[in-house]
C-alpha atoms as a PDB file:
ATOM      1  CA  UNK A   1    -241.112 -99.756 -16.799  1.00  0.00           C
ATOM      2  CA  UNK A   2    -237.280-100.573 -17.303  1.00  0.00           C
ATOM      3  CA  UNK A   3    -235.991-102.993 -15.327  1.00  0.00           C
ATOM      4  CA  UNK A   4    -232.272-102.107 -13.915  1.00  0.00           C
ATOM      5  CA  UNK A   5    -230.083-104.868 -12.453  1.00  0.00           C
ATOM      6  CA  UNK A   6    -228.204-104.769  -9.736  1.00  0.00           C
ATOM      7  CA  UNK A   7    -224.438-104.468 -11.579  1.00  0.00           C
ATOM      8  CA  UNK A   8    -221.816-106.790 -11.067  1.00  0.00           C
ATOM      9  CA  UNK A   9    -218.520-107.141 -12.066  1.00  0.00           C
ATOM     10  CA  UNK A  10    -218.838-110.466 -14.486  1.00  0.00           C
ATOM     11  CA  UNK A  11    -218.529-110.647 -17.831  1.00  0.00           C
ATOM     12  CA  UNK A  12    -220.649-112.684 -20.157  1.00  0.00           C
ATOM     13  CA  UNK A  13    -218.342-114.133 -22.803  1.00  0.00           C
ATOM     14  CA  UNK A  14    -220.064-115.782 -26.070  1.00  0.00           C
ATOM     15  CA  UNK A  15    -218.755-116.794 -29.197  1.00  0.00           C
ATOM     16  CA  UNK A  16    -216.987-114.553 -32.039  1.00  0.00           C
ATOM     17  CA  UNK A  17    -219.292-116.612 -34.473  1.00  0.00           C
ATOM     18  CA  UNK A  18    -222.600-115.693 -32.682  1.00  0.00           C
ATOM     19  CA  UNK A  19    -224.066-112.542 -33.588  1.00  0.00           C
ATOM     20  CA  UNK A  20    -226.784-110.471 -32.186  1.00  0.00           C
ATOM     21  CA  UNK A  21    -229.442-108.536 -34.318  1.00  0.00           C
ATOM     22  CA  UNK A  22    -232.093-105.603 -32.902  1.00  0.00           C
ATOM     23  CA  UNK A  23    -234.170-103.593 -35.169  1.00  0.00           C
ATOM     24  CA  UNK A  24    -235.907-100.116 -33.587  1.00  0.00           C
ATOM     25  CA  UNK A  25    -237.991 -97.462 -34.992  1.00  0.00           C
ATOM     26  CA  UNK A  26    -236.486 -93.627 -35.123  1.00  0.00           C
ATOM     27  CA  UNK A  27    -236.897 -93.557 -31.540  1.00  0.00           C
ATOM     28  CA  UNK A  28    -235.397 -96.693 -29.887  1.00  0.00           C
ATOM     29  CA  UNK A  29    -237.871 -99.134 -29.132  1.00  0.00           C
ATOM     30  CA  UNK A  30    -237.348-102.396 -30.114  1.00  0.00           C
ATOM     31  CA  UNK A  31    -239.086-103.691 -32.947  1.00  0.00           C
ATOM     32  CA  UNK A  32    -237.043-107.246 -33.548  1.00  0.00           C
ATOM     33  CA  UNK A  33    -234.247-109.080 -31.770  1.00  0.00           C
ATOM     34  CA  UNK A  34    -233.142-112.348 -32.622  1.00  0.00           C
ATOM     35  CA  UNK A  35    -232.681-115.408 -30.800  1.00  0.00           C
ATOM     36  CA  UNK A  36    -228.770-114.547 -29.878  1.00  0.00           C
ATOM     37  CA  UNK A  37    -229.862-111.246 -28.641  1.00  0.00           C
ATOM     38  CA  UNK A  38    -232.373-112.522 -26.293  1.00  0.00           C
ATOM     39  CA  UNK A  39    -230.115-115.602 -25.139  1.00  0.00           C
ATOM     40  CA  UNK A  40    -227.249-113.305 -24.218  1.00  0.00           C
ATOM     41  CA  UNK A  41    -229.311-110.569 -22.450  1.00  0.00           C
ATOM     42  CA  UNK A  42    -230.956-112.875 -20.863  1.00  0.00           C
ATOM     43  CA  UNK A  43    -234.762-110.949 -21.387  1.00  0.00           C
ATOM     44  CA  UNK A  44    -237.089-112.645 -23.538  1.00  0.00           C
ATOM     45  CA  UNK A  45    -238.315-111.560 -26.859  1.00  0.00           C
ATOM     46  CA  UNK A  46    -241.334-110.800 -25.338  1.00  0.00           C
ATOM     47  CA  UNK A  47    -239.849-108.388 -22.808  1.00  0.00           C
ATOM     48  CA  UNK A  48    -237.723-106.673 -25.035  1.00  0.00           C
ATOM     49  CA  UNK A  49    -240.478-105.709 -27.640  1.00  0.00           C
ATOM     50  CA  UNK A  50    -241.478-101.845 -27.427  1.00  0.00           C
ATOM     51  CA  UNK A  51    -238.902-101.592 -24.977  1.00  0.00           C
ATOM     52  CA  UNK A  52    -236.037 -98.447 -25.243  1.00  0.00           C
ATOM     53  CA  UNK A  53    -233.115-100.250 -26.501  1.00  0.00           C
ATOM     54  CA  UNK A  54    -231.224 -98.390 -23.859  1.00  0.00           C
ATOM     55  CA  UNK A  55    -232.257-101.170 -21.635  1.00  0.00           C
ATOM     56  CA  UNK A  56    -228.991-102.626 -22.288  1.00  0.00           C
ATOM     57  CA  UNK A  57    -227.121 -99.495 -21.478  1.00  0.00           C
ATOM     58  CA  UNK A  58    -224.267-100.315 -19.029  1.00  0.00           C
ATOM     59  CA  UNK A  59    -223.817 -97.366 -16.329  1.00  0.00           C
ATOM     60  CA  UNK A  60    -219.629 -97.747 -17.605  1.00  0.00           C
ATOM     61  CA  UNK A  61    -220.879 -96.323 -21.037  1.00  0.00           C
ATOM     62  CA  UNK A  62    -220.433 -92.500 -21.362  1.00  0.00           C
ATOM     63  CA  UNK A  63    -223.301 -91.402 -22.390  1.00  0.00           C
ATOM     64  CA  UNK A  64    -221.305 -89.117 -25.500  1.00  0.00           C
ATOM     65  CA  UNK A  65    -220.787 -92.161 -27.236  1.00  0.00           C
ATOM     66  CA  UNK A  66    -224.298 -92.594 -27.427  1.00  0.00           C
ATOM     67  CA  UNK A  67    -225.190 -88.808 -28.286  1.00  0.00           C
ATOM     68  CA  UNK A  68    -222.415 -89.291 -31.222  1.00  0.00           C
ATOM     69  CA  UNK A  69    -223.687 -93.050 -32.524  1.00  0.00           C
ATOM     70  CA  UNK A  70    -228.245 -91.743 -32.683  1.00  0.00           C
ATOM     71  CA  UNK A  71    -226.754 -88.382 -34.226  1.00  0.00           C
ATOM     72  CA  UNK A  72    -224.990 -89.995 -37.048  1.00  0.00           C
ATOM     73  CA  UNK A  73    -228.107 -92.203 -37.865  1.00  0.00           C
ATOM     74  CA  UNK A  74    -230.617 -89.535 -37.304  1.00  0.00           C
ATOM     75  CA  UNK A  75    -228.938 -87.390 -39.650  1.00  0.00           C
ATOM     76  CA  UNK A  76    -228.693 -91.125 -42.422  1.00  0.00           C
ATOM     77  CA  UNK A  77    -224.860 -91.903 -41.675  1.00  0.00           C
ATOM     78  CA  UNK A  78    -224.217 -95.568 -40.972  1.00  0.00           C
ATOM     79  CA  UNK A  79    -221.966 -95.783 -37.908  1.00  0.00           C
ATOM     80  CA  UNK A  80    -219.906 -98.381 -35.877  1.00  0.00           C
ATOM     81  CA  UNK A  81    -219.569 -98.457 -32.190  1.00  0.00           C
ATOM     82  CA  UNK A  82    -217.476-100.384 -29.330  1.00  0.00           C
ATOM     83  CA  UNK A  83    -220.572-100.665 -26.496  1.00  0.00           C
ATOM     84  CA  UNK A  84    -220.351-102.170 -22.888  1.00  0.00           C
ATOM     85  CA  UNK A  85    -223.703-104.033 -22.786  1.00  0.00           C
ATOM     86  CA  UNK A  86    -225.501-104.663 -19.397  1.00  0.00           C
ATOM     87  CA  UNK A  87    -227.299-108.076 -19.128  1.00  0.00           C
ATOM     88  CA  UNK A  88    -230.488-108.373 -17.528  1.00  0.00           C
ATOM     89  CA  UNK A  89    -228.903-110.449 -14.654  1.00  0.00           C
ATOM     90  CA  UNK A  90    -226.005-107.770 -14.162  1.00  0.00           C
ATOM     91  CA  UNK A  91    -223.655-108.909 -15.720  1.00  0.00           C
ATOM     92  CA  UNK A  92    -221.901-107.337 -19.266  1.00  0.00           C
ATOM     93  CA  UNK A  93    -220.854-108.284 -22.514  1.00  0.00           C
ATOM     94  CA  UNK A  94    -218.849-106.426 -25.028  1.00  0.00           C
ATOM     95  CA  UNK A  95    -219.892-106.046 -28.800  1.00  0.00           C
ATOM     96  CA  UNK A  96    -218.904-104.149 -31.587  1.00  0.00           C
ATOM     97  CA  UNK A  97    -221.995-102.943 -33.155  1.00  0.00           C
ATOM     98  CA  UNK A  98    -222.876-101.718 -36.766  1.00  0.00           C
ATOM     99  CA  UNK A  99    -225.906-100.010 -37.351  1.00  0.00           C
ATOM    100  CA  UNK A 100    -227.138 -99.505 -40.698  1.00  0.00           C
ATOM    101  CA  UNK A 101    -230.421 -97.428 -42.018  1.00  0.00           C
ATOM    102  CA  UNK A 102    -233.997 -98.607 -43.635  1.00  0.00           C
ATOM    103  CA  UNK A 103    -235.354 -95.665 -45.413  1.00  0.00           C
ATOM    104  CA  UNK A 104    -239.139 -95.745 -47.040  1.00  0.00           C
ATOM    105  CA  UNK A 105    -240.241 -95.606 -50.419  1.00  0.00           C
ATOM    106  CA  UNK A 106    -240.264 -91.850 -49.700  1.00  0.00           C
ATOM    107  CA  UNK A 107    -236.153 -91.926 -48.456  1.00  0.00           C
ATOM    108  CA  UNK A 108    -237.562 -91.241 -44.972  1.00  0.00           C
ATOM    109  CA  UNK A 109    -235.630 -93.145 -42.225  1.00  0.00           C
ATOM    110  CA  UNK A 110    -237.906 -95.765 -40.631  1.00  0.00           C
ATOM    111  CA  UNK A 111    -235.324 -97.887 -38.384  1.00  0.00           C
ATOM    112  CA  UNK A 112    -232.497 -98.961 -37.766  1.00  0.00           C
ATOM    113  CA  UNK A 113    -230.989-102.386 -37.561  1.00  0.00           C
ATOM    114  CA  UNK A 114    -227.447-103.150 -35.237  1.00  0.00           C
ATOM    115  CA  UNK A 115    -225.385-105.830 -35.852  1.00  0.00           C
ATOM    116  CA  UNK A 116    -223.320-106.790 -33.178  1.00  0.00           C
ATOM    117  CA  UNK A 117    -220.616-109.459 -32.411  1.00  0.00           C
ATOM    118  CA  UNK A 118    -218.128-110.106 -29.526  1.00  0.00           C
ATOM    119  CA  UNK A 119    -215.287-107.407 -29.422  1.00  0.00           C
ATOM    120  CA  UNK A 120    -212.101-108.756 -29.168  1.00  0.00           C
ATOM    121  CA  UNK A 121    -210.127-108.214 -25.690  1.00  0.00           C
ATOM    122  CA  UNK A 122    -207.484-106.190 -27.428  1.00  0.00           C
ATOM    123  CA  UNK A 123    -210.419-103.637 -29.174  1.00  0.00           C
ATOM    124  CA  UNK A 124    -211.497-103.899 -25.294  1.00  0.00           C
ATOM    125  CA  UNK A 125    -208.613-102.997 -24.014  1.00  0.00           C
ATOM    126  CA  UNK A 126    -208.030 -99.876 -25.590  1.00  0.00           C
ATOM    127  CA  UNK A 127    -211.562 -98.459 -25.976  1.00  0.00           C
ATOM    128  CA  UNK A 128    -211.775 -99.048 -22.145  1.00  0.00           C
ATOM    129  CA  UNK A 129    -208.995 -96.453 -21.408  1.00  0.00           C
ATOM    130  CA  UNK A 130    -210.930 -94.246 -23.495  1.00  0.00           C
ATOM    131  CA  UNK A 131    -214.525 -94.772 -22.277  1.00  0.00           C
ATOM    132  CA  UNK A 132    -213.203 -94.318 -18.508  1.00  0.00           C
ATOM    133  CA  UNK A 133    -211.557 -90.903 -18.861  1.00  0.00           C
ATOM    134  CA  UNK A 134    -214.507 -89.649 -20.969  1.00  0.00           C
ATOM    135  CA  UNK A 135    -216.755 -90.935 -18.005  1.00  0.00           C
ATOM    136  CA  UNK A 136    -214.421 -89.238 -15.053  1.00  0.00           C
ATOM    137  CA  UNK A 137    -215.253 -86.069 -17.498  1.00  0.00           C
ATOM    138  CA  UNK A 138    -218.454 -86.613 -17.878  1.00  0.00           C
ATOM    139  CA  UNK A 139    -219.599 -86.879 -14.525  1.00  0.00           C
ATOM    140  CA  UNK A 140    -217.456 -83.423 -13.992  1.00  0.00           C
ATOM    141  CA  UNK A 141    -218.497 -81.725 -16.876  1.00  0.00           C
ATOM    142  CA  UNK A 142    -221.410 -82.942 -18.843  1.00  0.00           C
ATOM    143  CA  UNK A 143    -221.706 -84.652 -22.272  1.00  0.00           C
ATOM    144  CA  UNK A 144    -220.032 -81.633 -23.576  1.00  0.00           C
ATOM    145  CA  UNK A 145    -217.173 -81.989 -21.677  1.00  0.00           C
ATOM    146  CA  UNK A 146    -216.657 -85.915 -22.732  1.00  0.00           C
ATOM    147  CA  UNK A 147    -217.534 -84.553 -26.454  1.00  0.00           C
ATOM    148  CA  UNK A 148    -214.767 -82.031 -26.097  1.00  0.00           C
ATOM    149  CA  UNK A 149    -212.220 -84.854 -24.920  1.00  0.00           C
ATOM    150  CA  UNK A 150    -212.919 -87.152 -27.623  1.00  0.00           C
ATOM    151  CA  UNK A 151    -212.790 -84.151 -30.298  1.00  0.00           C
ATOM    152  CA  UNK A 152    -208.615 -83.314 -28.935  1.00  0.00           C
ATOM    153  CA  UNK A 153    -207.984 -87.259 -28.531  1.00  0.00           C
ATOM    154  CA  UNK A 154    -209.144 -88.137 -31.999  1.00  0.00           C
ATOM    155  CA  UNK A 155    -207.325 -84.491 -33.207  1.00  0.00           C
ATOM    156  CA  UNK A 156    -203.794 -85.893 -31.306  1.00  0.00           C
ATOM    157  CA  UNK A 157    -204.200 -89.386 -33.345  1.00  0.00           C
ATOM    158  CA  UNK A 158    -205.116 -86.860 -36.458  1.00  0.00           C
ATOM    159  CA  UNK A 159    -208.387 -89.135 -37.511  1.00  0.00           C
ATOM    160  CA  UNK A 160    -212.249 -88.598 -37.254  1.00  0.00           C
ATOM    161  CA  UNK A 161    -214.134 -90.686 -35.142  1.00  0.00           C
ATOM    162  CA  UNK A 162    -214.971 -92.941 -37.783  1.00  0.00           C
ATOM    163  CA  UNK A 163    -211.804 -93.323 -38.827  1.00  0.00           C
ATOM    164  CA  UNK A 164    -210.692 -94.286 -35.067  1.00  0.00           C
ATOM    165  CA  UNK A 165    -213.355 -97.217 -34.901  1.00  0.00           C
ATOM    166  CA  UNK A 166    -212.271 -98.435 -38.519  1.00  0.00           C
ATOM    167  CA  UNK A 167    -209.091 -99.308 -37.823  1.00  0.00           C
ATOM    168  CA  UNK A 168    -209.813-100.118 -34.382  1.00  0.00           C
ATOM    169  CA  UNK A 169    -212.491-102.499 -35.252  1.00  0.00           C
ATOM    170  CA  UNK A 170    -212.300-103.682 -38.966  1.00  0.00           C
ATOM    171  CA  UNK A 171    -213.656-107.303 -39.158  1.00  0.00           C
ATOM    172  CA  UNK A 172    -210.961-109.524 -41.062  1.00  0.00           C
ATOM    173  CA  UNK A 173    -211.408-113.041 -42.674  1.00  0.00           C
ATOM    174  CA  UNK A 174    -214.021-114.794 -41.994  1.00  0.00           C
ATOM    175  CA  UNK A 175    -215.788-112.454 -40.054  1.00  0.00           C
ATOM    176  CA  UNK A 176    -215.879-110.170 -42.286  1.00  0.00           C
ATOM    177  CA  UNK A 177    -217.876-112.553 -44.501  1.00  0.00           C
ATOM    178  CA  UNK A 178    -220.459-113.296 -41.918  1.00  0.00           C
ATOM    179  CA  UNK A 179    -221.361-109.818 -41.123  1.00  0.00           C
ATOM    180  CA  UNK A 180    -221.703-108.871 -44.704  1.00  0.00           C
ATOM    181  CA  UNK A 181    -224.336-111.664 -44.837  1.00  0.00           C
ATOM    182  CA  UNK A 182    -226.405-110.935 -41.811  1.00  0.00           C
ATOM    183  CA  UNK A 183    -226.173-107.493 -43.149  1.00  0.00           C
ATOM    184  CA  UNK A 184    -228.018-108.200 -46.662  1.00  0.00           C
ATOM    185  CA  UNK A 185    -230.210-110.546 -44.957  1.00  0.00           C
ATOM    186  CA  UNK A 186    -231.888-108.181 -42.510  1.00  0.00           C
ATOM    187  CA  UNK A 187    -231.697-104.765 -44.391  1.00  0.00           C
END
């Protein structure tokens, strides 16, 4: 059974240099998280294993974003996301998350690994705007209606989705050395 906390309106603020890994098979559950992951979540490892990964999933997340980030991987694209994370004791956290792809000896997909690190308060800033008018249509319309939204918002700004995130998110410096790391360590 998923636990849901009660929400509250605090935000759980950790360092740029700390990043959290998860690994889950093709449908979600949690396979591996790593000791940041667990700290800032506030579940245990041992909680966390076998459970949907949408136990994280903060009620201020439209749910499109979602539908667009597991149909990119299901269908083998690599994809980047700006996600509102919900903390076991209520609280949230922001994170830009990459996921990348294991395939088998066979090229089948057998999981999929997110790396994700604190999202700067300008990235947070904008995406919010975003997120809240998709979830005002959402709750109206349905996923389709936030889907349609996004589609003429990223058609104004004259960029794909992936595009958007790109240049919203790009890791510079440092940073960008780091997560290139993790990334060859854990895939």
């Amino acid at each position: 059974m998923i636990y849901r906390p009660i929400v509250l309106d605090k935000e759980i603020v950790f360092s740029k240099k700390k990043f959290i890994v998860s690994k889950t098979d093709t449908k979600g559950n949690i396979l591996f998280v790593n000791k940041n992951f667990s700290e800032i979540s506030g579940y245990s490892e041992k909680e966390l294993m076998g459970m949907p990964h949408n136990v994280s999933r903060h009620p201020d997340m439209p749910r499109a974003i979602f539908f667009l980030i597991w149909n990119s991987l299901k269908m083998g694209r690599e994809v980047s996301g700006v996600i509102k994370n919900l903390a076991k004791s209520g609280e949230y956290y922001w994170v830009i998350a990459d996921f990348s792809i294991k395939r088998n000896h066979q090229g089948e997909i057998e999981s999929f690994t997110s790396f994700r690190r604190s999202a700067p308060n300008q990235v947070i800033e904008e995406i919010e705007i975003l997120y809240e008018t998709m979830l005002d249509i959402e709750k109206k319309h349905g996923i389709k209606g936030s889907l349609s939204y996004l589609e003429s918002f990223l058609e104004e700004k004259g960029v794909s989705y992936d595009e958007f995130l790109e240049e919203l998110i790009r890791p510079k410096g440092i940073i960008a050395i780091l997560l290139s790391s993790f990334k060859s360590i854990f895939s």
